[in-house]
N, C-alpha and C. Protein backbone atom coordinates (compact mmCIF):
# COMPACT_ATOMS: atom_id res chain seq x y z
N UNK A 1 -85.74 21.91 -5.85
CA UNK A 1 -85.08 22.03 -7.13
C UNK A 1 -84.23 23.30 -7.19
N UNK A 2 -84.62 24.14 -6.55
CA UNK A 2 -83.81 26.12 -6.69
C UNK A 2 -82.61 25.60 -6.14
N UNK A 3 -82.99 24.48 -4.79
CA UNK A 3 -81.46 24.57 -3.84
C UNK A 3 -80.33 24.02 -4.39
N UNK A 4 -81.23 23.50 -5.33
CA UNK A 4 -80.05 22.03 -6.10
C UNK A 4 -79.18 22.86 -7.16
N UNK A 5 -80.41 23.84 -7.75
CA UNK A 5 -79.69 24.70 -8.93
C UNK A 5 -78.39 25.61 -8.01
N UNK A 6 -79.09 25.89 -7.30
CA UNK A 6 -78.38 26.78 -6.16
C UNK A 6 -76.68 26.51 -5.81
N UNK A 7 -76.44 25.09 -5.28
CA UNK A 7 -75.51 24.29 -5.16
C UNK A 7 -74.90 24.30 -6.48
N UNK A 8 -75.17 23.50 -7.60
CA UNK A 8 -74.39 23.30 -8.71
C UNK A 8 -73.52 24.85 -9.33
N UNK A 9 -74.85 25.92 -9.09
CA UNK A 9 -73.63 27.21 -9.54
C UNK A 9 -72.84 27.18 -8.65
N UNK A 10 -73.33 27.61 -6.98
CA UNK A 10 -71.98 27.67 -6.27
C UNK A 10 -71.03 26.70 -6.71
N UNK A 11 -70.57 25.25 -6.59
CA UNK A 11 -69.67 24.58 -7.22
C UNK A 11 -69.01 24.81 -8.79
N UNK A 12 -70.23 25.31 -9.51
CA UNK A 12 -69.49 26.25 -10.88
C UNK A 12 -68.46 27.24 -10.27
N UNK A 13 -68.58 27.93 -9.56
CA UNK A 13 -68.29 29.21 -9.35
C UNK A 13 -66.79 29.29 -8.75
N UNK A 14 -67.20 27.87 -7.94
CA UNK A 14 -65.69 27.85 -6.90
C UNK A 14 -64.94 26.90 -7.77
N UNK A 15 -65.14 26.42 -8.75
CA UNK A 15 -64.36 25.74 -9.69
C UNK A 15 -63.66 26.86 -10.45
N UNK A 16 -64.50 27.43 -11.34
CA UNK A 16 -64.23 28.69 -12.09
C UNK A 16 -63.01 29.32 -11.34
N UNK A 17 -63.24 30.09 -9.90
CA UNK A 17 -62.17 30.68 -9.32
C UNK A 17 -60.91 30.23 -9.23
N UNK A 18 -61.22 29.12 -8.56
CA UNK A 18 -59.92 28.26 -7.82
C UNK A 18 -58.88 28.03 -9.62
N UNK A 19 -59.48 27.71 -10.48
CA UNK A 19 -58.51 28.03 -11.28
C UNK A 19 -58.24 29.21 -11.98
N UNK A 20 -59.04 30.02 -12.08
CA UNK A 20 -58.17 31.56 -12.24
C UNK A 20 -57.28 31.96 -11.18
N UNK A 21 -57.17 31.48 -10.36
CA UNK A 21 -56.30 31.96 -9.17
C UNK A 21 -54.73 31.03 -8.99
N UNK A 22 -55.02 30.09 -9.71
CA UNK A 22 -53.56 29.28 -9.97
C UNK A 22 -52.68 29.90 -11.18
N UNK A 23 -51.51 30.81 -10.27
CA UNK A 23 -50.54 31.49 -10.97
C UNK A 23 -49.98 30.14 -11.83
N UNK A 24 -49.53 30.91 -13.14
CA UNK A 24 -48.80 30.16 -14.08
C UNK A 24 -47.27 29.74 -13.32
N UNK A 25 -46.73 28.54 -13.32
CA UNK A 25 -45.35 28.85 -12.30
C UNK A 25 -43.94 29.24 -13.68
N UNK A 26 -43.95 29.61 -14.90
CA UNK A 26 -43.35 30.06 -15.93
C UNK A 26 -43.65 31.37 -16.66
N UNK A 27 -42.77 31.82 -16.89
CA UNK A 27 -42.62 32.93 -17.86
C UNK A 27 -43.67 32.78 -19.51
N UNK A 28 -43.42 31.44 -19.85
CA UNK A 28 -43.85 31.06 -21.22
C UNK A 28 -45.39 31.11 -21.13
N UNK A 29 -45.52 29.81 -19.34
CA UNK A 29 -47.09 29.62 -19.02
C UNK A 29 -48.03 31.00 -18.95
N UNK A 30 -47.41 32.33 -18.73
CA UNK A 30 -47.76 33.38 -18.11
C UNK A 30 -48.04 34.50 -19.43
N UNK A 31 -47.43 33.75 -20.47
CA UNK A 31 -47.79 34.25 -21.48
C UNK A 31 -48.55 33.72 -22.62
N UNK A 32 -48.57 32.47 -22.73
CA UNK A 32 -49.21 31.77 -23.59
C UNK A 32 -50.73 31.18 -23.12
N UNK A 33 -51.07 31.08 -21.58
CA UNK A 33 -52.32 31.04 -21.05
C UNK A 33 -53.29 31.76 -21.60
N UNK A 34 -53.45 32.92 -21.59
CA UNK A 34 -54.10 34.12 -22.18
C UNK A 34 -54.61 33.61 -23.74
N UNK A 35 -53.41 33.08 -24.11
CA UNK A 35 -53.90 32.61 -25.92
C UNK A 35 -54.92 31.57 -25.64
N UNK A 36 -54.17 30.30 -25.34
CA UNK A 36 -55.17 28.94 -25.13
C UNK A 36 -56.36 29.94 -24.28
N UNK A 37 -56.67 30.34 -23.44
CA UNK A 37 -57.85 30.66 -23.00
C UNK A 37 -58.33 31.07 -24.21
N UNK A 38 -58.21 31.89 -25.12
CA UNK A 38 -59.01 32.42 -25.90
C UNK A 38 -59.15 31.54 -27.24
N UNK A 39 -58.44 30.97 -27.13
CA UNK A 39 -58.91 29.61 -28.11
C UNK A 39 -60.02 28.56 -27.97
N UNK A 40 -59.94 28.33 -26.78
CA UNK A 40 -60.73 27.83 -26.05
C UNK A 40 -62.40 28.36 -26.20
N UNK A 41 -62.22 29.40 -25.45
CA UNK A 41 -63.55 30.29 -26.10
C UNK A 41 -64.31 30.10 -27.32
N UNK A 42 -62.99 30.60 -28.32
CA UNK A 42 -63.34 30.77 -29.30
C UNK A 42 -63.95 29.08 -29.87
N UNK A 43 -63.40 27.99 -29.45
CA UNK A 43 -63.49 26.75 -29.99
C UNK A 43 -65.62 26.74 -29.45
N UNK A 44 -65.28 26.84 -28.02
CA UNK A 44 -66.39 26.34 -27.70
C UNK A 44 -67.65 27.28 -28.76
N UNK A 45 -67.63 28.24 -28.72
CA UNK A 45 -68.63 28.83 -29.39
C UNK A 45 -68.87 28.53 -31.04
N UNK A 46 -67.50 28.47 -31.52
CA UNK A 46 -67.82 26.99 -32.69
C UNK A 46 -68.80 26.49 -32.29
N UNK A 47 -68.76 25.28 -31.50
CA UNK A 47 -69.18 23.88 -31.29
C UNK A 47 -70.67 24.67 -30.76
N UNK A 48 -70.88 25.33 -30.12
CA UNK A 48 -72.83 25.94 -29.62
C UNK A 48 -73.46 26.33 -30.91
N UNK A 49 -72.54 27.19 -31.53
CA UNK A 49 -72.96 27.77 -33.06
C UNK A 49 -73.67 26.78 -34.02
N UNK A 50 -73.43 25.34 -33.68
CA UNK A 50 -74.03 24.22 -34.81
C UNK A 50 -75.19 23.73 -34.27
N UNK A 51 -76.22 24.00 -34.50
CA UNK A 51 -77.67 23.42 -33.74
C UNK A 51 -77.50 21.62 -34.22
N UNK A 52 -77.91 21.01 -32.74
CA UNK A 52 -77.76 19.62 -32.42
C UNK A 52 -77.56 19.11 -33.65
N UNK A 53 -79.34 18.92 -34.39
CA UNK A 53 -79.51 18.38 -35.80
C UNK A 53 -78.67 18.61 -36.85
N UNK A 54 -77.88 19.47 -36.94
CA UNK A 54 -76.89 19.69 -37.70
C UNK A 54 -75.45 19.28 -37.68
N UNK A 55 -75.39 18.79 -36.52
CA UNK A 55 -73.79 17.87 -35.91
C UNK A 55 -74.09 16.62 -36.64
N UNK A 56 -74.46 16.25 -37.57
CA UNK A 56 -74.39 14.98 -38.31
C UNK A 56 -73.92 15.48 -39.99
N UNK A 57 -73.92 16.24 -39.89
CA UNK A 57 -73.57 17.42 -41.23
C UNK A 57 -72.01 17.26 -41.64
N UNK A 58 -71.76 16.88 -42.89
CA UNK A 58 -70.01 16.19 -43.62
C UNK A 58 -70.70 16.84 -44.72
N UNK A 59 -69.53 17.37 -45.48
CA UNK A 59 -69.59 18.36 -47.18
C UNK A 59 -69.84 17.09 -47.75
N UNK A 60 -69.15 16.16 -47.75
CA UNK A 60 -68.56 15.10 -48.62
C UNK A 60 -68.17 13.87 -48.00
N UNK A 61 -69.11 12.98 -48.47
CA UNK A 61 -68.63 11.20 -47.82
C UNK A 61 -67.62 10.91 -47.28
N UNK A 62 -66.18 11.59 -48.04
CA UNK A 62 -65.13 11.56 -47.25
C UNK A 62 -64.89 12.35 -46.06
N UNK A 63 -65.47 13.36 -45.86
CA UNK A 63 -64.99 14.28 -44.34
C UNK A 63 -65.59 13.80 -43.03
N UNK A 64 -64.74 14.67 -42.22
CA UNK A 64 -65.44 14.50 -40.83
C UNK A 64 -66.81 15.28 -40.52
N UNK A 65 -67.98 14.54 -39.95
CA UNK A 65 -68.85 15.22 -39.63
C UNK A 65 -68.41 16.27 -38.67
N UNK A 66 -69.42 17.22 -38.24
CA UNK A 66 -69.38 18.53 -37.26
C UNK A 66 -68.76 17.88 -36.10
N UNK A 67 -69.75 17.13 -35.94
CA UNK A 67 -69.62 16.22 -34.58
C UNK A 67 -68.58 15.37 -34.26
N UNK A 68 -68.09 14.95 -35.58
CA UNK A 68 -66.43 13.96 -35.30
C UNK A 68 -65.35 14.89 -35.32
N UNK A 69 -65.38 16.30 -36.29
CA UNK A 69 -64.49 17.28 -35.78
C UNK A 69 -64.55 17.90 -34.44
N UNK A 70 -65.76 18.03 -33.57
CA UNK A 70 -65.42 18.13 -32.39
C UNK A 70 -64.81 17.51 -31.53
N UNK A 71 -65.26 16.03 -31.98
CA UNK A 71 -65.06 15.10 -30.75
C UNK A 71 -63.13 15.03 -30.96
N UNK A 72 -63.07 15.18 -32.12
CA UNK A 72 -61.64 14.80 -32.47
C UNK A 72 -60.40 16.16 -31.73
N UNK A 73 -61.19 17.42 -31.71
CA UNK A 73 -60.56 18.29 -31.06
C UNK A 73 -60.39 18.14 -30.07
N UNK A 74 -61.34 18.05 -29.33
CA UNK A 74 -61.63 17.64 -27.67
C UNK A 74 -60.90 16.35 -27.41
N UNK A 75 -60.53 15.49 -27.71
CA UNK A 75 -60.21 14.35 -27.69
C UNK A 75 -58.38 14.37 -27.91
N UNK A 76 -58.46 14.80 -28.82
CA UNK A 76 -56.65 15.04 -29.01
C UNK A 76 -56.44 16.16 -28.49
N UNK A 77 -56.82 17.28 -28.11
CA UNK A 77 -56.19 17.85 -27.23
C UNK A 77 -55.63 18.04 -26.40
N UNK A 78 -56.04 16.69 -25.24
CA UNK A 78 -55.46 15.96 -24.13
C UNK A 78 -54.87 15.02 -24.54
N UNK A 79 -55.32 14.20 -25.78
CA UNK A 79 -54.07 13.18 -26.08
C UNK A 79 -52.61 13.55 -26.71
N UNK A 80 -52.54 14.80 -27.34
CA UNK A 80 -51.43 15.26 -27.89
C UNK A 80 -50.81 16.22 -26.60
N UNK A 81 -51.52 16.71 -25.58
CA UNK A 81 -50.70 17.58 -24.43
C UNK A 81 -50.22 16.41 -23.57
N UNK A 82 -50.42 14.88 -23.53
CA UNK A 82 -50.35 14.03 -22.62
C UNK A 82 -48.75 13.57 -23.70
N UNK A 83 -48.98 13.10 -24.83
CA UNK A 83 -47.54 12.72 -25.15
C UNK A 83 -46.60 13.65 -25.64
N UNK A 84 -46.98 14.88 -26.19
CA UNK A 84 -45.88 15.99 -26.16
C UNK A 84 -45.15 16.71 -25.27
N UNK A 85 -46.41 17.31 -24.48
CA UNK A 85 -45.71 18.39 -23.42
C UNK A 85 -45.38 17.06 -22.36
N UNK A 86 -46.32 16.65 -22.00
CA UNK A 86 -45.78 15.62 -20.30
C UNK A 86 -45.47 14.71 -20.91
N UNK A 87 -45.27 14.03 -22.18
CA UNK A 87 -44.05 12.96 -22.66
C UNK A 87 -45.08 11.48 -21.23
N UNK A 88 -45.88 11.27 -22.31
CA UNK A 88 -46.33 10.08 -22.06
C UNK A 88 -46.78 9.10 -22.61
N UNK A 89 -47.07 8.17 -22.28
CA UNK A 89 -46.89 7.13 -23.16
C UNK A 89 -48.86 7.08 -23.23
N UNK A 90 -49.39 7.34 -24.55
CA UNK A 90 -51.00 7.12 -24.94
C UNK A 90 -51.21 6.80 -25.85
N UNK A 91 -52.54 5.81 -25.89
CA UNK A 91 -52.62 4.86 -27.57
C UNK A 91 -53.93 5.81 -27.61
N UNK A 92 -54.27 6.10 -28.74
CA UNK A 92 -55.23 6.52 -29.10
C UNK A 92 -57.00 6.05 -28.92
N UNK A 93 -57.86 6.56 -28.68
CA UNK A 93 -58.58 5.64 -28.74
C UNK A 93 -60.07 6.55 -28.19
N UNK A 94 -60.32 7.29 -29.42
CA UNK A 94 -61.07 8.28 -29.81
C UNK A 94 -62.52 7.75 -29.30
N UNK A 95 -63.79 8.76 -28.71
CA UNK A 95 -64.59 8.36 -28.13
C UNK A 95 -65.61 8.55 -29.47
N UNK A 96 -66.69 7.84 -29.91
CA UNK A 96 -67.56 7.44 -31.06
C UNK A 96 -68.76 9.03 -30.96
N UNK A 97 -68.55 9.58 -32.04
CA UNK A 97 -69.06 10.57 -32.02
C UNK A 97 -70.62 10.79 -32.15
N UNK A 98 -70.82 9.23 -33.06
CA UNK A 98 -72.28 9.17 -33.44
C UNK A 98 -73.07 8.67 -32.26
N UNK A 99 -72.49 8.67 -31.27
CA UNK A 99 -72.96 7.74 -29.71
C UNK A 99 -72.69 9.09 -28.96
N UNK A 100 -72.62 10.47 -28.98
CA UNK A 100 -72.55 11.49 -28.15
C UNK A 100 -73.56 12.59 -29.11
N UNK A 101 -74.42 13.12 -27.58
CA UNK A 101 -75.04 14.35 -28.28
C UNK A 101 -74.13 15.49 -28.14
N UNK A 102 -74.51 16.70 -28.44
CA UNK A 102 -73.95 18.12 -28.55
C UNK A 102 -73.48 18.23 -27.30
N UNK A 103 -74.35 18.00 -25.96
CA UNK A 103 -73.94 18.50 -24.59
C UNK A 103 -72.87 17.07 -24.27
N UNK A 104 -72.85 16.51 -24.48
CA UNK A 104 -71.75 15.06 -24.68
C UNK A 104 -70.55 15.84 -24.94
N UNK A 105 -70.24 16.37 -26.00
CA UNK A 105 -69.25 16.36 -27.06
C UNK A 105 -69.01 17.61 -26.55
N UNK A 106 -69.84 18.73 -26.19
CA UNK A 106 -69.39 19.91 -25.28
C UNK A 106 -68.42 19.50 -24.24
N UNK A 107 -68.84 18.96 -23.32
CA UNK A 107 -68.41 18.59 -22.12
C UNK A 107 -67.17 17.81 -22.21
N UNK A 108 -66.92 16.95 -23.34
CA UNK A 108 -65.49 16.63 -23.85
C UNK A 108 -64.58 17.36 -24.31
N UNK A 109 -65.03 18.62 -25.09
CA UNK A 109 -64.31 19.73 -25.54
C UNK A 109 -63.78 20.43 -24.14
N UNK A 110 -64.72 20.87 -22.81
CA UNK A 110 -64.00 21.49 -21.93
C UNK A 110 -63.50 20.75 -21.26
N UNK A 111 -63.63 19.10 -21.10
CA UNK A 111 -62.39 18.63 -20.58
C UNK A 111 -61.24 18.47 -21.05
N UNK A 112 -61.31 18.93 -22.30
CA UNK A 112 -60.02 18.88 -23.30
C UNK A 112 -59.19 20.01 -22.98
N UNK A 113 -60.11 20.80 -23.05
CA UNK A 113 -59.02 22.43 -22.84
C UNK A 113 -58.78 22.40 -21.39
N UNK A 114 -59.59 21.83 -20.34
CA UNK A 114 -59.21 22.14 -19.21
C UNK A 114 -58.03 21.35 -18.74
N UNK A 115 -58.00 19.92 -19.29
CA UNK A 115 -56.45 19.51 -19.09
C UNK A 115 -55.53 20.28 -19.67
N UNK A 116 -55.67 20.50 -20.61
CA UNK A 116 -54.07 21.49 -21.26
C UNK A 116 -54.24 22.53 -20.19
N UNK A 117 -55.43 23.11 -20.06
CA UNK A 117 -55.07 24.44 -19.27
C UNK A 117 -54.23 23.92 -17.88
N UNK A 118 -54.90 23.32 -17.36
CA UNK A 118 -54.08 22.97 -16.25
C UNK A 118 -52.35 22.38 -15.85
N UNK A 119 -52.00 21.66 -17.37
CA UNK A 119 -50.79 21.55 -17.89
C UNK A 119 -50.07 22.73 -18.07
N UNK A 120 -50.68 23.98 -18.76
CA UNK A 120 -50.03 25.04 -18.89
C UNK A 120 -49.22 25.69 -17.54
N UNK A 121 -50.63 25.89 -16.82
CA UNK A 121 -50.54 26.34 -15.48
C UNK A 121 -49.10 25.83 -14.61
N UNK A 122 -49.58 24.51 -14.25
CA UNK A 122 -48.33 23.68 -13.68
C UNK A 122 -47.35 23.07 -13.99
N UNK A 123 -46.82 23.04 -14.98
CA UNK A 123 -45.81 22.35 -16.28
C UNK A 123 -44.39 23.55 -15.30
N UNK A 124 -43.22 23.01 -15.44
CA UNK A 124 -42.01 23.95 -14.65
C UNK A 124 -41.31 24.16 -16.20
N UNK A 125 -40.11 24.71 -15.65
CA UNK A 125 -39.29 25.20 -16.98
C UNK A 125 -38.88 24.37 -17.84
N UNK A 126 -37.72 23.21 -16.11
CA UNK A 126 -37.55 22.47 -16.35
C UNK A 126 -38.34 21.56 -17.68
N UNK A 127 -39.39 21.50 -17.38
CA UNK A 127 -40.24 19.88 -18.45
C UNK A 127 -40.33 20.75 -19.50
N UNK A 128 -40.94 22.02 -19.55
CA UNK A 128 -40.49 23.16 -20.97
C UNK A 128 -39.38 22.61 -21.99
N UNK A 129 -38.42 22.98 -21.15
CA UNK A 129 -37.24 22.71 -22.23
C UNK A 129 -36.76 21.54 -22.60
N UNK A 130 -37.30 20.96 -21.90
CA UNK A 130 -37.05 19.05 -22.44
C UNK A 130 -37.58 19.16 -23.91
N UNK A 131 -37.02 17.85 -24.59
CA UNK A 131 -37.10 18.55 -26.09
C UNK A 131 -38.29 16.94 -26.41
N UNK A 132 -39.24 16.64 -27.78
CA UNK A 132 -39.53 15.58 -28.42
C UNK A 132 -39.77 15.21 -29.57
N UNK A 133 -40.08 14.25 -29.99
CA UNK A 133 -39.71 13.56 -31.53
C UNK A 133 -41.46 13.81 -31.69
N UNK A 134 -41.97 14.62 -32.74
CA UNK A 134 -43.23 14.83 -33.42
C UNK A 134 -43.43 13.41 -34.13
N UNK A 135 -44.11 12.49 -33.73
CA UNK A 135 -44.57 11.56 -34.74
C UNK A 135 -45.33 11.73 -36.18
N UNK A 136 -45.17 12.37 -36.15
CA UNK A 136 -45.25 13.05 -38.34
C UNK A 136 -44.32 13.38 -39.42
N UNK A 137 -43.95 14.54 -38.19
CA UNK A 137 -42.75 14.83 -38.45
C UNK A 137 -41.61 14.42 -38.24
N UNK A 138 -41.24 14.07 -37.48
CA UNK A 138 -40.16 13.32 -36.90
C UNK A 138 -39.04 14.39 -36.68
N UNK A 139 -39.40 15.79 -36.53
CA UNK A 139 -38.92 16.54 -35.74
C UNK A 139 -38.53 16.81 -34.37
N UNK A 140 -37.87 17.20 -34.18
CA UNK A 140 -37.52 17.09 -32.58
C UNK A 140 -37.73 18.91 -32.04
N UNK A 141 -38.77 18.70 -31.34
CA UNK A 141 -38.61 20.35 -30.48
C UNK A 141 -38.74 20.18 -28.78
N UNK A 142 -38.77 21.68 -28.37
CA UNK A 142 -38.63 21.50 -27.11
C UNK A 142 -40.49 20.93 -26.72
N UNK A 143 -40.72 21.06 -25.45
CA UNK A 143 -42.00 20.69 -25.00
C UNK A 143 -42.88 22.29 -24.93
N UNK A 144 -42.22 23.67 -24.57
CA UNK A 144 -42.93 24.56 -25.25
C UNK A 144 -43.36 24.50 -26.66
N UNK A 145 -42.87 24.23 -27.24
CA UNK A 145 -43.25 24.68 -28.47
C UNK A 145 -44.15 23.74 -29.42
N UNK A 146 -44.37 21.97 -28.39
CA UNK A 146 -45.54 21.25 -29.04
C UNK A 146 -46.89 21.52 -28.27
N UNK A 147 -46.92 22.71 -27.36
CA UNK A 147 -48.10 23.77 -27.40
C UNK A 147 -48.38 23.98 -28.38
N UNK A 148 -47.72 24.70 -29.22
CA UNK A 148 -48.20 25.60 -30.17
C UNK A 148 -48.66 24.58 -31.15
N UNK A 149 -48.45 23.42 -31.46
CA UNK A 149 -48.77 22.10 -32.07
C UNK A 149 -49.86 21.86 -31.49
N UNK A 150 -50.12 21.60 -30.44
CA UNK A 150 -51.67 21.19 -30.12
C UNK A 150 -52.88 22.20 -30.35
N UNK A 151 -52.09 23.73 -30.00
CA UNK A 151 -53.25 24.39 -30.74
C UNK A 151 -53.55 24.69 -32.21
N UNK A 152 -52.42 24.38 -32.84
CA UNK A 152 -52.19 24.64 -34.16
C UNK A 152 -53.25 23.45 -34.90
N UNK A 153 -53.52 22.22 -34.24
CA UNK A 153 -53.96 21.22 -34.89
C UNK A 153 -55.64 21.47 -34.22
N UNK A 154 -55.60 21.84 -33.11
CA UNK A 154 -57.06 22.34 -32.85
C UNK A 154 -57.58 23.48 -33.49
N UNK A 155 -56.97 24.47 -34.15
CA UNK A 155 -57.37 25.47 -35.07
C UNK A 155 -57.77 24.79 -36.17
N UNK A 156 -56.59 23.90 -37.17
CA UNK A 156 -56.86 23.31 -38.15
C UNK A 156 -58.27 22.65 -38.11
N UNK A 157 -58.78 21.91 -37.10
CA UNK A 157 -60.19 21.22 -37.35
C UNK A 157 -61.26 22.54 -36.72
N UNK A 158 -60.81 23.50 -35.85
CA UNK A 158 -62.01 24.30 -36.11
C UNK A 158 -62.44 25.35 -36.66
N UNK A 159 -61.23 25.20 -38.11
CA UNK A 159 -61.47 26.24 -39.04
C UNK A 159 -62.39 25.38 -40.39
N UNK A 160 -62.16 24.03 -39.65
CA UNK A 160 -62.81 23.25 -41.00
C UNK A 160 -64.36 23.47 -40.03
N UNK A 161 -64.76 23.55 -39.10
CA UNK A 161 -65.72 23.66 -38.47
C UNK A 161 -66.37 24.61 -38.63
N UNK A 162 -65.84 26.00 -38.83
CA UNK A 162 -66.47 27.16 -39.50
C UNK A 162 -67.23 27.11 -40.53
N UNK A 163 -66.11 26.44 -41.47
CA UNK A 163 -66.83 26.06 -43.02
C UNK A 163 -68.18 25.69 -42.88
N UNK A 164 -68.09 24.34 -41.94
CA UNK A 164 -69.47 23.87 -42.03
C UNK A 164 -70.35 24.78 -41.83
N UNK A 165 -70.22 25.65 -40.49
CA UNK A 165 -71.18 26.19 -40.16
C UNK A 165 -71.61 27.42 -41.47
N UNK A 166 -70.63 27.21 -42.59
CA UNK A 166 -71.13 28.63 -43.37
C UNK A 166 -72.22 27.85 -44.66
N UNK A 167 -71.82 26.65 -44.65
CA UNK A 167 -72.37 25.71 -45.52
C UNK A 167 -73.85 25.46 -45.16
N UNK A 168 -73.73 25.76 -43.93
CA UNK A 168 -75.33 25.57 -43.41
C UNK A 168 -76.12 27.19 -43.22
N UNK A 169 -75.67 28.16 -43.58
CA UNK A 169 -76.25 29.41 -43.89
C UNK A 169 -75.90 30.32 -42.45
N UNK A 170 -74.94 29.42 -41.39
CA UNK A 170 -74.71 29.96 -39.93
C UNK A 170 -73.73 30.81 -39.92
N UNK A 171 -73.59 32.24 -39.03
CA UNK A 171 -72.48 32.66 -39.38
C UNK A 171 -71.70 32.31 -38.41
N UNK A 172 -70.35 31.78 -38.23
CA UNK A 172 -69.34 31.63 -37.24
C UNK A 172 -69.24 32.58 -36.35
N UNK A 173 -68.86 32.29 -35.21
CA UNK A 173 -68.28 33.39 -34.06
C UNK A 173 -67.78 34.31 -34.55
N UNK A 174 -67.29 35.48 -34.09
CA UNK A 174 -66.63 36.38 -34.26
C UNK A 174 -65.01 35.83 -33.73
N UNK A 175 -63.87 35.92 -34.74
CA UNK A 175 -62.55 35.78 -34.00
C UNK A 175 -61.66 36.85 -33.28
N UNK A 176 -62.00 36.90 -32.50
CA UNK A 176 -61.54 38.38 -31.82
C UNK A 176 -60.00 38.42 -31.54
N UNK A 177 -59.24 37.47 -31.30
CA UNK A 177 -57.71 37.37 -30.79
C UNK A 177 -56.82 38.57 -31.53
């Protein structure tokens, strides 16, 4: 059992590296990485901050539970970096929140950030400045700047995520940025 634990960190570890070590290939990526990393952070410790039993927790019949605001972060994070920044074609099709525990819905959250991160990383100028049509808005910007849209909409649900956690007597992370 030690060797097994043993193995899985090493493979943590050389995961961990191998992407801190992939230079941003942009000016923008080289500056805006640093943020999403710390969003990121900051998201996940949200989502630990809510003890399990409490991810079923909504103010009001109408809201999203803890647990559907996670899943929904984690979930569109890669679906909104997949049709904004890399301009692709994705139907929605959100994974059922009441069918995932905490370490579920964790593990969706860092595959969420870890695709954008990795988008950040390798994305060229070129696909940067390509411009797209916001389906809300029906604005048109470049592909930098529906970054700031994907995190902007992942803040929005994990500031409603805070709430909860204050509703339940928890205090939120510290926001350090």
């Amino acid at each position: 059992m030690k060797s097994f634990t043993l193995i899985i960190l090493i493979f943590c570890s050389l995961s961990v590296c191998s992407q801190k070590s992939k230079e941003p290939k942009t000016e923008f990526s080289k500056m805006y990485l640093p943020v999403w990393q710390e969003a990121k952070m900051h998201c996940l410790q949200v989502a630990k901050a809510m003890p399990e039993d409490l991810y079923t927790y909504r103010p009001t019949a109408e809201s999203k539970s803890f647990a559907e605001q996670m899943v929904h972060i984690g979930y569109t994070i890669e679906l909104l970096t997949k049709r904004y920044v890399e301009g692709l074609e994705v139907k929605p099709n959100s994974p059922d929140a009441g069918k995932m525990s905490k370490q579920d819905i964790l593990l969706l959250l860092e595959k969420g950030f870890d695709y954008t991160t990795n988008v950040i990383v390798t994305i060229t100028q070129e696909k940067l400045d390509e411009t797209c049509i916001m389906y809300h808005s029906g604005n048109t910007v470049s592909r930098a700047f529906a970054l700031f849209y994907v995190q902007d909409h992942m803040a929005n649900h994990r500031a409603k995520s805070n709430l909860y956690l204050r509703m339940n007597n928890i205090k939120p992370p510290e926001y350090t940025w």
